[in-house]
N, C-alpha and C. Protein backbone atom coordinates (compact mmCIF):
# COMPACT_ATOMS: atom_id res chain seq x y z
N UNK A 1 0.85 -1.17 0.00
CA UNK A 1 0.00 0.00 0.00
C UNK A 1 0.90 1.24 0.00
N UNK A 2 0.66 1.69 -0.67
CA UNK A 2 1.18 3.51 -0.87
C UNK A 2 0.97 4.31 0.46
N UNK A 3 2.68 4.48 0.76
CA UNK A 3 2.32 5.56 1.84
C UNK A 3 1.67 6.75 2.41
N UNK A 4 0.88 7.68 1.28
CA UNK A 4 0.21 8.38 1.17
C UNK A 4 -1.21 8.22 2.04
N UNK A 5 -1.62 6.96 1.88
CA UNK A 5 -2.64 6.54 2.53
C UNK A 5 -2.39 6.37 3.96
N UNK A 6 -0.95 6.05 4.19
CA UNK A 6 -0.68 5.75 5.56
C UNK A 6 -0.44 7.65 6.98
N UNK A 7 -0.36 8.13 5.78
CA UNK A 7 0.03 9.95 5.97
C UNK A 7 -1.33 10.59 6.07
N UNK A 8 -2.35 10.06 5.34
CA UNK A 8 -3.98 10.85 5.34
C UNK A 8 -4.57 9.73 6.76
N UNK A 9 -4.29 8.75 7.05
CA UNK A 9 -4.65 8.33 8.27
C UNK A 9 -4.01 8.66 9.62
N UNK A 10 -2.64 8.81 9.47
CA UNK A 10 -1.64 9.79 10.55
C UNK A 10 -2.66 11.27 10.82
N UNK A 11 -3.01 12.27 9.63
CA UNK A 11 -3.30 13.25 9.74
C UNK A 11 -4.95 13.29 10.41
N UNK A 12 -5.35 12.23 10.33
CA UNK A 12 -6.78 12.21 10.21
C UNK A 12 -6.76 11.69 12.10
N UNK A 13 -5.80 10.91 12.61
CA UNK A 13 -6.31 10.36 14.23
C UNK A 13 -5.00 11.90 14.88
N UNK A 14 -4.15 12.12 14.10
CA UNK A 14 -3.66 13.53 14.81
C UNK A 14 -4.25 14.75 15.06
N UNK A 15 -5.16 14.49 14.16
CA UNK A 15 -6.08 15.69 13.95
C UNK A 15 -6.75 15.76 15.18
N UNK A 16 -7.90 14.56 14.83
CA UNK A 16 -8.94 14.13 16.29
C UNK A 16 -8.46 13.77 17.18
N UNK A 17 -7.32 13.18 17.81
CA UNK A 17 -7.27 12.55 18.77
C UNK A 17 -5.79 13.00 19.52
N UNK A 18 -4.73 13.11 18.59
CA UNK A 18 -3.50 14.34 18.97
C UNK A 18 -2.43 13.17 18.64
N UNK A 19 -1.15 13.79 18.84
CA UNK A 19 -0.07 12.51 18.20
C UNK A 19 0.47 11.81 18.99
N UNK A 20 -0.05 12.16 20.29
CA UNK A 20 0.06 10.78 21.34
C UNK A 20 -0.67 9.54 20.98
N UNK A 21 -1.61 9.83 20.69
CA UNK A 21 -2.83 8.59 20.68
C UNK A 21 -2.17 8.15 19.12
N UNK A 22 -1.75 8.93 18.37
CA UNK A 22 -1.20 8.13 16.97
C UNK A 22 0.07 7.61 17.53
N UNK A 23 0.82 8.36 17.92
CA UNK A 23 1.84 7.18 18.81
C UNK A 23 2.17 5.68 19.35
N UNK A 24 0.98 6.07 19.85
CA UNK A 24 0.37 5.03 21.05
C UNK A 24 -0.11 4.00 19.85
N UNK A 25 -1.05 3.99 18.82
CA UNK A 25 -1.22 2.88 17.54
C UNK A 25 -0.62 2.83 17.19
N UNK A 26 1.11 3.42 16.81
CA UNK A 26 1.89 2.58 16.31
C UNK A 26 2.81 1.52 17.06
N UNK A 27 2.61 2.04 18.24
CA UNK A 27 3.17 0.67 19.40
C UNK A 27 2.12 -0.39 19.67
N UNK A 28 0.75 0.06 19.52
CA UNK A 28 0.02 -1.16 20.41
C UNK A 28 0.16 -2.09 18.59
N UNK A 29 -0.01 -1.64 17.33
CA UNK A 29 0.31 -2.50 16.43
C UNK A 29 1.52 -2.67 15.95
N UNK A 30 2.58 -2.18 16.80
CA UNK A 30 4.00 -2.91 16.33
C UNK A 30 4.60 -2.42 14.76
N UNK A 31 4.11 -1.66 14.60
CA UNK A 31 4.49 -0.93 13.06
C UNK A 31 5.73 0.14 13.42
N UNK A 32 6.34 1.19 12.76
CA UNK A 32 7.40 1.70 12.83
C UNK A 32 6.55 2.60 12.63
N UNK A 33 6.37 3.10 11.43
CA UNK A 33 5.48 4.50 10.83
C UNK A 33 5.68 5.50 10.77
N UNK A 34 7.15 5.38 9.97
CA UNK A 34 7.95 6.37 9.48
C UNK A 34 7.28 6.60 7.93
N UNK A 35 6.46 6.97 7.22
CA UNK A 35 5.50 6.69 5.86
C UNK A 35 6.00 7.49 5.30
N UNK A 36 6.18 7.43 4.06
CA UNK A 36 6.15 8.63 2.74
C UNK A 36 5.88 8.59 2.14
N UNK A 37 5.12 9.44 1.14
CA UNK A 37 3.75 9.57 0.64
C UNK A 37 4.33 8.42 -0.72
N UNK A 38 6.11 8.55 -1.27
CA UNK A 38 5.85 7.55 -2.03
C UNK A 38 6.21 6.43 -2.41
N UNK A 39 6.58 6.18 -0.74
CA UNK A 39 6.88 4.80 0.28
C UNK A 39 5.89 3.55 -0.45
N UNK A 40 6.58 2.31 -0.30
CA UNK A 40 5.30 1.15 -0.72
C UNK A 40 5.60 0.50 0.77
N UNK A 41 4.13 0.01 1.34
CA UNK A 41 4.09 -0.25 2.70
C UNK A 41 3.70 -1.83 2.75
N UNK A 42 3.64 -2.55 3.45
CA UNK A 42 2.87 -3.99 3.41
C UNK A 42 1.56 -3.72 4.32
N UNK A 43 0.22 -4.65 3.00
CA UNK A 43 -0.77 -3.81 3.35
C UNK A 43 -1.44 -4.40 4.69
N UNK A 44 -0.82 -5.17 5.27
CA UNK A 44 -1.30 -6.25 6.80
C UNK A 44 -0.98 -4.56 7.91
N UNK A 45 0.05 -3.95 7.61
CA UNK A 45 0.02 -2.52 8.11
C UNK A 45 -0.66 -1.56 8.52
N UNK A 46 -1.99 -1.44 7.69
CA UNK A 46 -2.97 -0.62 7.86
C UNK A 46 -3.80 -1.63 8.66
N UNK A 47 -4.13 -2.94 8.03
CA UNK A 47 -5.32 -3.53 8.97
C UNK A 47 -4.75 -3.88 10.53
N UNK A 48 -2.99 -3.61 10.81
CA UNK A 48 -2.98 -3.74 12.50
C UNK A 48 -3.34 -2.73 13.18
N UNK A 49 -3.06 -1.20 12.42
CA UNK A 49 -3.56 -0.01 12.59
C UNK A 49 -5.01 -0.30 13.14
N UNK A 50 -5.70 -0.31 12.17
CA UNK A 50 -7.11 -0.24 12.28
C UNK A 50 -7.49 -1.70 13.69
N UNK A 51 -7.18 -2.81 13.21
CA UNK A 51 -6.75 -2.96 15.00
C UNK A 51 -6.59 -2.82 16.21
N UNK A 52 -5.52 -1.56 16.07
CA UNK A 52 -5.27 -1.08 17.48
C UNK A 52 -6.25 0.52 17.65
N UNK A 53 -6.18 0.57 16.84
CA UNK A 53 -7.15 1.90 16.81
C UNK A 53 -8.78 1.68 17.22
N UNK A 54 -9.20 0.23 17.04
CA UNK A 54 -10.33 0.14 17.22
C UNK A 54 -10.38 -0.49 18.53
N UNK A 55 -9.44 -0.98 18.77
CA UNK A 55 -9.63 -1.54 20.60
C UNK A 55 -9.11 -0.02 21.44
N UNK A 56 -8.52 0.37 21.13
CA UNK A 56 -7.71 1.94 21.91
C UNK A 56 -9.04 2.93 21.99
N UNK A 57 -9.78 2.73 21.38
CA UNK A 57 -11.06 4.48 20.72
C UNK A 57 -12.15 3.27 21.53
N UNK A 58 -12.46 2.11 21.62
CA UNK A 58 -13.78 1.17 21.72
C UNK A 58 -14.63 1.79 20.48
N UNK A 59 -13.99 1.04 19.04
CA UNK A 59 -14.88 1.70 18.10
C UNK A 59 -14.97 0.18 17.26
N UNK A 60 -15.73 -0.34 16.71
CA UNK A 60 -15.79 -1.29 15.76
C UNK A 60 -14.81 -0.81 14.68
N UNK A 61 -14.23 -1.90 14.30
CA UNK A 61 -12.94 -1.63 12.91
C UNK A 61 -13.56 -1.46 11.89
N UNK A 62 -14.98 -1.45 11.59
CA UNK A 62 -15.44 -1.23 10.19
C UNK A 62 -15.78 0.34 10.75
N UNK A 63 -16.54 0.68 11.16
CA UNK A 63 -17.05 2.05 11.79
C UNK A 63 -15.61 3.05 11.88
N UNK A 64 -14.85 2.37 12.20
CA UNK A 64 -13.33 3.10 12.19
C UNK A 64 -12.67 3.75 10.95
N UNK A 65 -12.28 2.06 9.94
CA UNK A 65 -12.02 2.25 8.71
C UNK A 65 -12.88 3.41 8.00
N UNK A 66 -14.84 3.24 8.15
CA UNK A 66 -15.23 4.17 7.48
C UNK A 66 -14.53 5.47 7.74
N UNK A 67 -14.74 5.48 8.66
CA UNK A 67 -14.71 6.86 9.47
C UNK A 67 -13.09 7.24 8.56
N UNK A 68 -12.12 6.77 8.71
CA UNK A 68 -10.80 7.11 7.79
C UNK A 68 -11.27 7.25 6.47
N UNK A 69 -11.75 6.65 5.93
CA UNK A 69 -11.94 6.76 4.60
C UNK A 69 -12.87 7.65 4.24
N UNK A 70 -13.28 8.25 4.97
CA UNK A 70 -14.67 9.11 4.99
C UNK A 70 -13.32 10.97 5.14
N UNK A 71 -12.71 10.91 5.89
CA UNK A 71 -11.77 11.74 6.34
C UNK A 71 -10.76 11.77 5.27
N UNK A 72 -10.14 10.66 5.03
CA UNK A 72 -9.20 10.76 4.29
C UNK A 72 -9.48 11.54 2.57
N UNK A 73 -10.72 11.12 2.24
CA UNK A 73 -11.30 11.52 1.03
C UNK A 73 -11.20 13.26 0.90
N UNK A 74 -11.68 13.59 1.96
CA UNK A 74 -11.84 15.59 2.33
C UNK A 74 -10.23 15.37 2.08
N UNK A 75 -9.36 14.97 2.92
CA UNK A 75 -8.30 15.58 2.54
C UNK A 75 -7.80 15.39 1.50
N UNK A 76 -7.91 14.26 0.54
CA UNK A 76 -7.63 14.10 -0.73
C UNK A 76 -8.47 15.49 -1.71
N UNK A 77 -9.63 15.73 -1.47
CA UNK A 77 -10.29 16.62 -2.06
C UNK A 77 -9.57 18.03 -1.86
N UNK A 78 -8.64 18.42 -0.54
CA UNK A 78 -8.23 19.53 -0.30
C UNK A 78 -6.76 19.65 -1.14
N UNK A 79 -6.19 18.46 -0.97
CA UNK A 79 -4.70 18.36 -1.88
C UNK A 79 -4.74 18.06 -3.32
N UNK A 80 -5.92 17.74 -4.42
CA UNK A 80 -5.88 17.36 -5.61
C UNK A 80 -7.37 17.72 -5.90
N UNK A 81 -8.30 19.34 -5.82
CA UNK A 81 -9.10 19.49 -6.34
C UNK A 81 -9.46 19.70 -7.65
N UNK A 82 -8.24 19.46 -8.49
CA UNK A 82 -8.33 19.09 -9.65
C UNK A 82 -9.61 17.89 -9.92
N UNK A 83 -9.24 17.14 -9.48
CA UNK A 83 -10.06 15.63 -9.71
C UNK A 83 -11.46 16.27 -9.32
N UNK A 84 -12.53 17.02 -8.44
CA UNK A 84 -13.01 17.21 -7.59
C UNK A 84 -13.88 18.30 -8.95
N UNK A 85 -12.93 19.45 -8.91
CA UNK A 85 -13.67 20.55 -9.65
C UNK A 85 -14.51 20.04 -10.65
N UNK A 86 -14.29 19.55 -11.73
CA UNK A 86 -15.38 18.87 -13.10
C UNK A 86 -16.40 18.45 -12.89
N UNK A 87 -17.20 17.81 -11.39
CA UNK A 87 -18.12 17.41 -11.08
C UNK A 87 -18.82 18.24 -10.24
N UNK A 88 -20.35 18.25 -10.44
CA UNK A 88 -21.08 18.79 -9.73
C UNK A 88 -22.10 17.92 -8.41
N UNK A 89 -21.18 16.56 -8.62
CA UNK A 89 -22.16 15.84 -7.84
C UNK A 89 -21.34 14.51 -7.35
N UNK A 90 -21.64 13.60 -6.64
CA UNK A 90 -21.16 12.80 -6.29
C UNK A 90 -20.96 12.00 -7.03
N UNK A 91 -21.86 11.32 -7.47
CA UNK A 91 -22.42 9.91 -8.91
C UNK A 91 -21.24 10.21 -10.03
N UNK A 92 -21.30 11.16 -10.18
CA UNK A 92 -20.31 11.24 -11.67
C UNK A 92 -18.54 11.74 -11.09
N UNK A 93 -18.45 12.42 -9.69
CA UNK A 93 -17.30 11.80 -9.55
C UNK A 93 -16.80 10.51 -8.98
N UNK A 94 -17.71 9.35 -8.63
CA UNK A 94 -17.06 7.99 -8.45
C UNK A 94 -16.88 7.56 -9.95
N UNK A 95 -17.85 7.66 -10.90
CA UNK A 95 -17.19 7.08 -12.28
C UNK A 95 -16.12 7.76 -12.71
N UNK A 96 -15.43 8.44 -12.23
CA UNK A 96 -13.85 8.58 -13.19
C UNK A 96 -13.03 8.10 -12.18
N UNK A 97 -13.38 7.16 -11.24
CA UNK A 97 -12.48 6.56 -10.54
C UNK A 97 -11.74 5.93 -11.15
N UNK A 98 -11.96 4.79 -12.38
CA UNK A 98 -11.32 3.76 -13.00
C UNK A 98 -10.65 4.65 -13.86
N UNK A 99 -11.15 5.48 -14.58
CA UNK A 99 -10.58 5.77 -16.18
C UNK A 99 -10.12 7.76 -15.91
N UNK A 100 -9.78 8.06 -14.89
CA UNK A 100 -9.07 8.98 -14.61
C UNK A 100 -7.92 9.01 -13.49
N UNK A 101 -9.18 9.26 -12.02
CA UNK A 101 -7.93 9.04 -11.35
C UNK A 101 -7.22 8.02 -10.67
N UNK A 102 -7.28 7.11 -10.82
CA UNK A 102 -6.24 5.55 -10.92
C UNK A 102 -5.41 5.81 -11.64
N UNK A 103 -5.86 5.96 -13.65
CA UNK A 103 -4.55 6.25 -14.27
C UNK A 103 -3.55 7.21 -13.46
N UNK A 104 -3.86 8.22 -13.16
CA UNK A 104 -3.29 9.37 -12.47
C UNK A 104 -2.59 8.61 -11.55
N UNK A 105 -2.93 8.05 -10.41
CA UNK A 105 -2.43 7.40 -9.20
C UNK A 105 -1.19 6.73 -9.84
N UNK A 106 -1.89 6.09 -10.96
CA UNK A 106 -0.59 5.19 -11.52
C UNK A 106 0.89 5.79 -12.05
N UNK A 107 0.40 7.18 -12.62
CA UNK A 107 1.39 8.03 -13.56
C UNK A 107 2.33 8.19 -12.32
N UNK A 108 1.92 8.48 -10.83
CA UNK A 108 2.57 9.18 -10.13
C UNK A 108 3.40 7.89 -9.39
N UNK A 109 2.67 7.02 -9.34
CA UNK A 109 3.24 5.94 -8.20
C UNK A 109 2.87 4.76 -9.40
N UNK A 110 4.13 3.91 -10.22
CA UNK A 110 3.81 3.22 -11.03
C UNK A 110 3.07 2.22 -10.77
N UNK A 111 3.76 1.71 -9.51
CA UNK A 111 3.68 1.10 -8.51
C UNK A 111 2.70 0.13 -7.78
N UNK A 112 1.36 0.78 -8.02
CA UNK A 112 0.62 0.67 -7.03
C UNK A 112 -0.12 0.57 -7.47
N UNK A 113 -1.39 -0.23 -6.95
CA UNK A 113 -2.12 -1.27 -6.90
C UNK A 113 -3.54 -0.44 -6.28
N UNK A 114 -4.35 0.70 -7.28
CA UNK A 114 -5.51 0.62 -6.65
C UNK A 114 -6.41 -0.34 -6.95
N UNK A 115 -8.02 -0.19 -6.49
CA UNK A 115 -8.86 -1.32 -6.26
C UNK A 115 -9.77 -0.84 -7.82
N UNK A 116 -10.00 -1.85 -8.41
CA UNK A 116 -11.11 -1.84 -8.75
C UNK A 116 -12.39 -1.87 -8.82
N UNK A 117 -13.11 -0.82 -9.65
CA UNK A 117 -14.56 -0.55 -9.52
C UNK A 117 -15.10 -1.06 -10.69
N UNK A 118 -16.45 -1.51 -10.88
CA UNK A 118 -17.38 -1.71 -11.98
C UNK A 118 -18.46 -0.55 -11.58
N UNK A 119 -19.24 -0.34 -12.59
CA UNK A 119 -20.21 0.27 -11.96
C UNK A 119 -21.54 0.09 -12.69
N UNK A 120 -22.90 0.08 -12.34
CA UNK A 120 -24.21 -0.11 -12.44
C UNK A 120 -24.93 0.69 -12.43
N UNK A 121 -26.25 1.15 -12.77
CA UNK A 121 -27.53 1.83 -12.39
C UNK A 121 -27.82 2.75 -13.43
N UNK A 122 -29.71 2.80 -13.60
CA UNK A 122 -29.50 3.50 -14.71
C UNK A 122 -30.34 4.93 -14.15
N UNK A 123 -30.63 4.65 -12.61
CA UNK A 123 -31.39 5.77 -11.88
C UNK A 123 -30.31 6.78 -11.90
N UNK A 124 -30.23 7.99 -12.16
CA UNK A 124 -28.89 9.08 -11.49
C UNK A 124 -28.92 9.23 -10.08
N UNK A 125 -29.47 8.88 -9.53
CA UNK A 125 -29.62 9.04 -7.96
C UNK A 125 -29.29 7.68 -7.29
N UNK A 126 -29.06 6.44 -7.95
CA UNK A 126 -28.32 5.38 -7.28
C UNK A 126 -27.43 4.74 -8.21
N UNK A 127 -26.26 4.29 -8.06
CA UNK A 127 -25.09 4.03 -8.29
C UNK A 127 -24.34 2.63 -7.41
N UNK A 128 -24.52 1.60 -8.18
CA UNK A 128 -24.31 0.09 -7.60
C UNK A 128 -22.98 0.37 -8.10
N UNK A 129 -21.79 0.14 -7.28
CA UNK A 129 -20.33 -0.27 -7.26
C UNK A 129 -20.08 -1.24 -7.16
N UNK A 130 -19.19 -1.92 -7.49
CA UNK A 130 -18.30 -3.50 -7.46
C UNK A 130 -17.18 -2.80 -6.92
N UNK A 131 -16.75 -3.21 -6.21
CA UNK A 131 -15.43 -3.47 -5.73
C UNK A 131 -14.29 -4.54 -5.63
N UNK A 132 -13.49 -4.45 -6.02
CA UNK A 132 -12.41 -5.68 -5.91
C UNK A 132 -11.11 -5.28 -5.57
N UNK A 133 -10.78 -5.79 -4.93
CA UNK A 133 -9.08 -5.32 -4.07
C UNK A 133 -8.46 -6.69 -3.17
N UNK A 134 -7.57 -7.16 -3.49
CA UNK A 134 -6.81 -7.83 -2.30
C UNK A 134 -6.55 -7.77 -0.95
N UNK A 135 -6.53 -6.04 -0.94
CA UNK A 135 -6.61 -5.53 0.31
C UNK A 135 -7.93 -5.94 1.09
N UNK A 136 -9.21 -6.19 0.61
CA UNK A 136 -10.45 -5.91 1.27
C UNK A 136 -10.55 -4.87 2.07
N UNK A 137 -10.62 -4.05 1.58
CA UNK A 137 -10.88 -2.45 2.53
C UNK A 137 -12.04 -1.60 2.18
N UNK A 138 -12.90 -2.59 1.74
CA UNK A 138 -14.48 -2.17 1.36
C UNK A 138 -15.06 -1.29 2.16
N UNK A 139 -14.99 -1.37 3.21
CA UNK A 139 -15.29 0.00 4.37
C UNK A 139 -14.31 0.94 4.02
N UNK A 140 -13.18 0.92 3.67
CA UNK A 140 -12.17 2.41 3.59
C UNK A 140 -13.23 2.91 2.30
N UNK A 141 -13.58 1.70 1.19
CA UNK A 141 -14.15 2.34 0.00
C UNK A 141 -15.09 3.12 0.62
N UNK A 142 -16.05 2.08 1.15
CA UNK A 142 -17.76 3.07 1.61
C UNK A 142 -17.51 4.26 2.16
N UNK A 143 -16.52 4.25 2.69
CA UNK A 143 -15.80 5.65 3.73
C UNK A 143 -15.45 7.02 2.73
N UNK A 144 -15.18 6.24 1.51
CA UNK A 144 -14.65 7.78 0.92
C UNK A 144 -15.33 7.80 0.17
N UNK A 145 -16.73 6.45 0.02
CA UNK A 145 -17.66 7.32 -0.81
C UNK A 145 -18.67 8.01 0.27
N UNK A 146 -18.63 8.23 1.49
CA UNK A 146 -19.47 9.31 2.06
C UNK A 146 -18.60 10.44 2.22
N UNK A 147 -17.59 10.17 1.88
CA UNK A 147 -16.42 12.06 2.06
C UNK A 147 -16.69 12.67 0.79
N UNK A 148 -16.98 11.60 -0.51
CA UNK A 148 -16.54 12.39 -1.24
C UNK A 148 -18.82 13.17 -1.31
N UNK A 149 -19.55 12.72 -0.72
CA UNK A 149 -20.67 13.48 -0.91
C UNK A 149 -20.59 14.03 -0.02
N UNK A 150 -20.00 13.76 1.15
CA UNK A 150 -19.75 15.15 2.29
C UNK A 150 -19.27 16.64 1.15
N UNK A 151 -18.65 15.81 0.66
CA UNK A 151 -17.65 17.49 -0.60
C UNK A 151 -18.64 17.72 -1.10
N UNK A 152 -19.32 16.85 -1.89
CA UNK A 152 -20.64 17.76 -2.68
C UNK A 152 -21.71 17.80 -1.88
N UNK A 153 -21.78 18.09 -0.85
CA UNK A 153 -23.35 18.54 0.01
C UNK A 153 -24.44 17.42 -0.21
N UNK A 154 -24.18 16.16 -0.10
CA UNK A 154 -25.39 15.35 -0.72
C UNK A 154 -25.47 14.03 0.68
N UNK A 155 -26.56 14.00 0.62
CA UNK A 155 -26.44 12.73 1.77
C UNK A 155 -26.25 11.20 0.92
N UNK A 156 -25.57 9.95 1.33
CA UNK A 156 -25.32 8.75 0.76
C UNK A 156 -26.39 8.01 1.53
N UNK A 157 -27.18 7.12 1.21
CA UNK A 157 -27.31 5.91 2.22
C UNK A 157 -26.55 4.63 0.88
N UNK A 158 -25.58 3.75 1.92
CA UNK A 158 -24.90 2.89 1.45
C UNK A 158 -25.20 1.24 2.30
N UNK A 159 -26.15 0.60 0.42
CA UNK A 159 -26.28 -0.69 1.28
C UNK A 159 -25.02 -1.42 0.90
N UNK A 160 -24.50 -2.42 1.75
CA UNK A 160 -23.56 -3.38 1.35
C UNK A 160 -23.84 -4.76 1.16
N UNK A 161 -24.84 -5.37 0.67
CA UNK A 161 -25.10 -6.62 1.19
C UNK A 161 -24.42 -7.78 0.70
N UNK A 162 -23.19 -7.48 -0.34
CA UNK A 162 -22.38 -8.31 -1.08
C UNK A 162 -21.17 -8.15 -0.56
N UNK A 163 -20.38 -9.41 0.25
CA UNK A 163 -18.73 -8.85 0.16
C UNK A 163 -17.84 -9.74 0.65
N UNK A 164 -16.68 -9.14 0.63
CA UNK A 164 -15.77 -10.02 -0.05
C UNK A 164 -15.51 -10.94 1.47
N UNK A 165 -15.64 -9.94 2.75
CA UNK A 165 -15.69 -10.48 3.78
C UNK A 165 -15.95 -11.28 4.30
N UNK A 166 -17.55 -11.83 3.60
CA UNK A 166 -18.37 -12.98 4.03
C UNK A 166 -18.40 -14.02 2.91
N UNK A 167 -16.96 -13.86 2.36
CA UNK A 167 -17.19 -15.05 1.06
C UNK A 167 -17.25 -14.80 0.35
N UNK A 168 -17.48 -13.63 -0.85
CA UNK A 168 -18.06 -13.67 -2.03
C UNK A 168 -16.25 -13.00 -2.72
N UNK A 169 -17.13 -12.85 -3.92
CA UNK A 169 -15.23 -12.56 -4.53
C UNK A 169 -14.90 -10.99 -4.79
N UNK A 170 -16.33 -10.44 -4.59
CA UNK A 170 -16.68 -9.13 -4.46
C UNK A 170 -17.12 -8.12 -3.76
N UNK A 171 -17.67 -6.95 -3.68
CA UNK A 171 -18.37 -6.54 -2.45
C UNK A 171 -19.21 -5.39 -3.19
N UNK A 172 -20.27 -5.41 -3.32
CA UNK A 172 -21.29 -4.46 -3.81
C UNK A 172 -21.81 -3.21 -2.76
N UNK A 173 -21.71 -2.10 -3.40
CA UNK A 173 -21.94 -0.82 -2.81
C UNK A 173 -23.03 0.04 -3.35
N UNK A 174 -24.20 -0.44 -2.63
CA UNK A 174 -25.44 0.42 -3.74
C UNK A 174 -25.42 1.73 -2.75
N UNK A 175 -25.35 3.07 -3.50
CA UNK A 175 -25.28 3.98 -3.03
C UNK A 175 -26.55 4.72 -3.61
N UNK A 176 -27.44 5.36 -2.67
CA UNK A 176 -28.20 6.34 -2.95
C UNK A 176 -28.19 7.92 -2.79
N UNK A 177 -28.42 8.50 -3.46
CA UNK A 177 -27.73 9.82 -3.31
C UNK A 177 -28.88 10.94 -2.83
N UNK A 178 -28.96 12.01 -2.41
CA UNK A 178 -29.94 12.82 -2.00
C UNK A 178 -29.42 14.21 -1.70
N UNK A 179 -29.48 15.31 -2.66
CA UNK A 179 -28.74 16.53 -2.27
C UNK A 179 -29.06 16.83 -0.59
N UNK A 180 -28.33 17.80 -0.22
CA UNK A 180 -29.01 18.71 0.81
C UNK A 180 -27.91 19.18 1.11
N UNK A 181 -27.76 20.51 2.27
CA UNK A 181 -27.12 21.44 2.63
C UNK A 181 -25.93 21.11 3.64
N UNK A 182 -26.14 19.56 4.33
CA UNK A 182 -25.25 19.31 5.27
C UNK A 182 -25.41 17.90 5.34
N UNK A 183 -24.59 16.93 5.58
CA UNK A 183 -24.12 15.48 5.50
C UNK A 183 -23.85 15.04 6.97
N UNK A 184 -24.15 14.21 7.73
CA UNK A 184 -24.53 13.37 9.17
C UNK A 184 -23.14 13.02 8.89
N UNK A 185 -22.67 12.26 9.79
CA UNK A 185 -21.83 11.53 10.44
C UNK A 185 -22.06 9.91 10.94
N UNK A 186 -21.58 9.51 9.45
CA UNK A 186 -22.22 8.22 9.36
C UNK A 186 -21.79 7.30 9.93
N UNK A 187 -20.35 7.21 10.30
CA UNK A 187 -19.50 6.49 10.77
C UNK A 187 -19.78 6.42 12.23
N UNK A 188 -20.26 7.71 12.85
CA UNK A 188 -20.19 8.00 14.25
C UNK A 188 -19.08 7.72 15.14
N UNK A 189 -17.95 8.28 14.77
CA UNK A 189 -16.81 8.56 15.57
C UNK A 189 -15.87 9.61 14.72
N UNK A 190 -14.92 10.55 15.62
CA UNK A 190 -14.72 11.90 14.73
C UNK A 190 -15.73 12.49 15.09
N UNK A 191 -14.91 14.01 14.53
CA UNK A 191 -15.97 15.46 14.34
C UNK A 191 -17.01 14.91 15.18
């Protein structure tokens, strides 16, 4: 895994919680976590993180992960609003996930291994995802698909009822979309 990811999760429990408590997860999971953004990491790394972070906070590790991936997305949106500006909505920026910014990811970090998406629906207001990754970090996905409608003002409800977790070879993300002026806190931990 690309250190970058390991630097938007540093920033994201330093933020909330201060750099003791990020400290403190890199000892209770035995990691070093010296990261650079274009460091390649082993990805068992993040899931001891999320580990120790979820017994340290008493937070479920999926509720956690969201919650990073939900965070991490804003800050991706604050460092590369390039990607961000062209869209006026959520739905149409998850489809240039595959055929923009991945290539991009790739140009910069040859390297690296994002996840793949398929995508479905012919409603504009819901948007069925496939996901596929080795990593299984289907919650980091669901996570930054509620950051990235936190950015566009829109509420998500995200069913998951397919995944890779419970067996299957995939993990399906039906997302429904709904403008409005301010976005909940879905994860419920953070902000």
């Amino acid at each position: 895994m690309k250190g970058i990811i390991f630097n938007l999760v540093e920033e994201t429990v330093s933020t909330e919680y201060g750099d003791d408590t990020w400290d403190s997860l890199l000892e209770a999971a035995d990691v070093e976590g010296s990261y650079t953004s274009l460091g390649n990491y082993d990805d068992a790394e993040i899931h001891r993180l999320v580990d120790a972070g979820s017994e340290a906070l008493d937070v479920p590790a999926k509720d956690l992960t969201e919650w990073l991936g939900r965070d991490a997305l804003l800050r991706l949106a604050a460092r590369y609003p390039h990607f961000f500006a062209p869209h006026a909505s959520t739905r149409p920026f998850l489809l240039t996930l595959n055929d923009v910014i991945h290539p991009e990811v790739r140009k910069v970090h040859p390297d690296s291994q994002p996840p793949d998406f398929d995508f479905s629906g012919a409603d504009p207001r819901v948007l069925v995802m496939t996901y596929r990754s080795a990593r299984r970090l289907c919650a980091l996905a669901e996570g930054m698909v509620r950051g990235a409608a936190e950015f566009y003002g829109e509420q998500v409800a995200v069913t998951h009822d397919v995944c890779m977790l419970h067996g299957a070879d995939r993990c399906e993300l039906t997302c429904t979309f709904e403008p409005t002026g301010e976005a909940d806190d879905a994860a419920g931990v953070g902000r």
